[in-house]
C-alpha atoms as a PDB file:
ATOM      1  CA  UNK A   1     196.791  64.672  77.999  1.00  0.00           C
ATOM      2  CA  UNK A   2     197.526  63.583  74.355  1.00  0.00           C
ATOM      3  CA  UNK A   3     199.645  65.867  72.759  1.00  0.00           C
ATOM      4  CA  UNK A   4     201.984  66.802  70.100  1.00  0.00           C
ATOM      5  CA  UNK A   5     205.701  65.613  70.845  1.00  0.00           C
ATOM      6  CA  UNK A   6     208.394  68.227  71.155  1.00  0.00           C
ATOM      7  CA  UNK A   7     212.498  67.889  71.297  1.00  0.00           C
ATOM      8  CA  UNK A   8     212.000  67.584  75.051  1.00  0.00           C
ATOM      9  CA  UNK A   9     209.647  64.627  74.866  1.00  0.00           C
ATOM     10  CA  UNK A  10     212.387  63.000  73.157  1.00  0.00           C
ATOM     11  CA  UNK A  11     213.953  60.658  76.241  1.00  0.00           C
ATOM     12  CA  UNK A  12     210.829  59.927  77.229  1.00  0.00           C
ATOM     13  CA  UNK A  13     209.670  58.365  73.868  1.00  0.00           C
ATOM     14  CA  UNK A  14     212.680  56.531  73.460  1.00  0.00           C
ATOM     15  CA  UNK A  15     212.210  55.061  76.432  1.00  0.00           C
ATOM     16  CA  UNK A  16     208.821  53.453  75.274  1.00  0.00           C
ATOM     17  CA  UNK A  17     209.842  52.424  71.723  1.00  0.00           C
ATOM     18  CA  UNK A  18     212.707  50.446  73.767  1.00  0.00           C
ATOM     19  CA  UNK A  19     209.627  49.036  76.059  1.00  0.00           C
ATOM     20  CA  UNK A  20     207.963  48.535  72.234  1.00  0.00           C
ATOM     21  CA  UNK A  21     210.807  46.504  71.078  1.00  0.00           C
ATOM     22  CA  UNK A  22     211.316  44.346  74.017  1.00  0.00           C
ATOM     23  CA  UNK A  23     207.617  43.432  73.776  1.00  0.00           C
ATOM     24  CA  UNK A  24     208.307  42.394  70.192  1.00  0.00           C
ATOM     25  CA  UNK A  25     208.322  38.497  69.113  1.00  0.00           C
ATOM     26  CA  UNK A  26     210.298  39.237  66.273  1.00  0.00           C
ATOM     27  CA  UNK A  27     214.241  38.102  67.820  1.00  0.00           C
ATOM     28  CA  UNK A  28     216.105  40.259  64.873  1.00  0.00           C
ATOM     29  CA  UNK A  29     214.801  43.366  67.143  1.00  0.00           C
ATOM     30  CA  UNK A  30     215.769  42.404  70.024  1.00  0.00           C
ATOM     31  CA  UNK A  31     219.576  43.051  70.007  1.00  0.00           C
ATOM     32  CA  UNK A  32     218.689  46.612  68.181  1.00  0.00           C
ATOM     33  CA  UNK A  33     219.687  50.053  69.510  1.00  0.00           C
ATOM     34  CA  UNK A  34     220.898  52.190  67.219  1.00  0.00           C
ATOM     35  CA  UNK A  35     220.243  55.434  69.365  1.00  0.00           C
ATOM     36  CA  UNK A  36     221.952  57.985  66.971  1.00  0.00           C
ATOM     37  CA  UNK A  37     219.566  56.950  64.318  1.00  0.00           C
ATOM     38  CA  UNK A  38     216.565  56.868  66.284  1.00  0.00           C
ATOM     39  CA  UNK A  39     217.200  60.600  67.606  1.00  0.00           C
ATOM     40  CA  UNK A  40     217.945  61.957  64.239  1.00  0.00           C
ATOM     41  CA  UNK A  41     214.741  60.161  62.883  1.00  0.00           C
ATOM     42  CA  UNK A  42     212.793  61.469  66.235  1.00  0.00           C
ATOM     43  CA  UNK A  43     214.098  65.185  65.405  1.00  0.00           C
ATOM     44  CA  UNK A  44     213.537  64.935  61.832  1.00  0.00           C
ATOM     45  CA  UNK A  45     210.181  63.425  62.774  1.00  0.00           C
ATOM     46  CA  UNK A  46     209.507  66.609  65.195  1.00  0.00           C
ATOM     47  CA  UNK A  47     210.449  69.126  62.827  1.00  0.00           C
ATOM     48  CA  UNK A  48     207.699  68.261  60.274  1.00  0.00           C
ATOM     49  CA  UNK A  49     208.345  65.090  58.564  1.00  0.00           C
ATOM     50  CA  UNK A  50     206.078  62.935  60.566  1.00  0.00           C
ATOM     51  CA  UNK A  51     204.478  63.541  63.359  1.00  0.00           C
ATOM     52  CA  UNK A  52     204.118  62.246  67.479  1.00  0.00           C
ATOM     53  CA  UNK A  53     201.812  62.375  69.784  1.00  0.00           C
ATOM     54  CA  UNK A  54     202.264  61.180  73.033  1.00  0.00           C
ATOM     55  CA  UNK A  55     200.698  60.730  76.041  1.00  0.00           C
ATOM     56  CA  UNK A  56     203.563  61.441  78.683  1.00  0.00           C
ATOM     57  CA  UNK A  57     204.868  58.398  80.286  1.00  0.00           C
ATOM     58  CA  UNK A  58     201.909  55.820  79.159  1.00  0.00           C
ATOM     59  CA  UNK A  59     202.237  55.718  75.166  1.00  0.00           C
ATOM     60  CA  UNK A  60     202.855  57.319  72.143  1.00  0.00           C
ATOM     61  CA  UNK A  61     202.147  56.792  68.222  1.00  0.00           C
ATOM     62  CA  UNK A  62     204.377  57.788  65.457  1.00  0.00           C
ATOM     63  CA  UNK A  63     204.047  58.098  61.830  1.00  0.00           C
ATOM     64  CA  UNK A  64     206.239  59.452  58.876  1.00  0.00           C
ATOM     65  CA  UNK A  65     205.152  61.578  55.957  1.00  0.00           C
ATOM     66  CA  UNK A  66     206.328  59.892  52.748  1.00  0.00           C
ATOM     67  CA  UNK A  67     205.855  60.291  49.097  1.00  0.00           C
ATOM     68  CA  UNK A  68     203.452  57.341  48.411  1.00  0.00           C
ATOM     69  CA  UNK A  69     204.592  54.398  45.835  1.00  0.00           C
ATOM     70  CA  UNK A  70     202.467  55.675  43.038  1.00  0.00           C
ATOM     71  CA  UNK A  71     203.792  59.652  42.665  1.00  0.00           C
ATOM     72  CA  UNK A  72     206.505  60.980  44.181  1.00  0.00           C
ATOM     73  CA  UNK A  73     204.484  64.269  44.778  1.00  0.00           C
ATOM     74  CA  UNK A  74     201.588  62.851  46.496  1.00  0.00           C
ATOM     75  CA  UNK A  75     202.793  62.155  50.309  1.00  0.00           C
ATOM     76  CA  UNK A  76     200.943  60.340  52.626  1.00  0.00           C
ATOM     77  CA  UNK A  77     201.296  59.378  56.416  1.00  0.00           C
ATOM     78  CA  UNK A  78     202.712  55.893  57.240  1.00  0.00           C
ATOM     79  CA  UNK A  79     202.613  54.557  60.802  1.00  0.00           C
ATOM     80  CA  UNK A  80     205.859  53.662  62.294  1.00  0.00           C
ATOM     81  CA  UNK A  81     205.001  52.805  65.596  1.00  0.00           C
ATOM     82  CA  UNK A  82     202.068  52.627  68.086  1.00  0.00           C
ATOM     83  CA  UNK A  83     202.655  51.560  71.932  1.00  0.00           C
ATOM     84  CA  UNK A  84     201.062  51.765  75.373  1.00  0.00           C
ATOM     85  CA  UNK A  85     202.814  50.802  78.523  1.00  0.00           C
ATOM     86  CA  UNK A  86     200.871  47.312  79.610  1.00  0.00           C
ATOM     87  CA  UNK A  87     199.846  49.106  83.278  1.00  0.00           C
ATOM     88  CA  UNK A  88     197.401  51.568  81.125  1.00  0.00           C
ATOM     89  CA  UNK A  89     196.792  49.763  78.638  1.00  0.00           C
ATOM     90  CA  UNK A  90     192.218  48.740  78.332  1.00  0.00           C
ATOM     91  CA  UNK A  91     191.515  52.053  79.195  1.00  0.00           C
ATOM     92  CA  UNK A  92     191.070  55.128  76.606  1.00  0.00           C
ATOM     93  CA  UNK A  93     195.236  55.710  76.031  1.00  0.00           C
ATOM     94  CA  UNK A  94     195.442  53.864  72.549  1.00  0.00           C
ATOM     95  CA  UNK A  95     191.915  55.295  71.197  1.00  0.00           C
ATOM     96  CA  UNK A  96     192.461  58.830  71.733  1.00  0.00           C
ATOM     97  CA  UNK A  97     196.392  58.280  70.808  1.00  0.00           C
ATOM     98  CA  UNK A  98     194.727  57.240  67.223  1.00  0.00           C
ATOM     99  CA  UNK A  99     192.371  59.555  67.425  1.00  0.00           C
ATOM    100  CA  UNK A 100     194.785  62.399  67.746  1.00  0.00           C
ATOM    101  CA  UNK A 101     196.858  60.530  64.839  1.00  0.00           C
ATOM    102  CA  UNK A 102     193.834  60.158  62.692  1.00  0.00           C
ATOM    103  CA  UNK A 103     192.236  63.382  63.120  1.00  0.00           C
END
């Protein structure tokens, strides 16, 4: 069931944005793990300033609400980061992730 992340989903996405990494062919990520930041960015994320839906244990998508480069008082919603665990991924996962993002 896609859903709408809470603090307790936390672990769980970490978990896959580390899987999202590793599956990254840019090297300079590789070596990353900066897990303070990520879980103040996650919580910050959580609270309002973005949002994440996930779909427990198979994927996730995460975006960030930011002012946009022409007004600082018009905000729009950037994606950060959009991942399915290779085992489920060609079935519906990644469609209704974005279609829970989009929507």
């Amino acid at each position: 069931m896609i859903r709408l992340a809470n603090k307790f989903d936390k672990n769980g996405i970490m978990d896959l944005m580390r899987m999202f990494r590793d599956e990254s062919p840019i090297q300079q990520y590789k070596d990353l793990n900066n897990v303070e930041y990520i879980s103040r960015l996650l919580d910050s994320l959580i609270a309002g300033q973005g949002v994440v839906y996930v779909e427990e244990n198979v994927g996730m998508i995460i975006g960030i609400i930011q002012p946009t480069i022409w007004c600082n008082k018009t905000f729009a919603l950037y994606e950060l980061a959009w991942y399915v665990k290779p085992e489920n991924r060609n079935t519906s996962v990644g469609y209704r992730l974005l279609s829970a993002y989009v929507l």
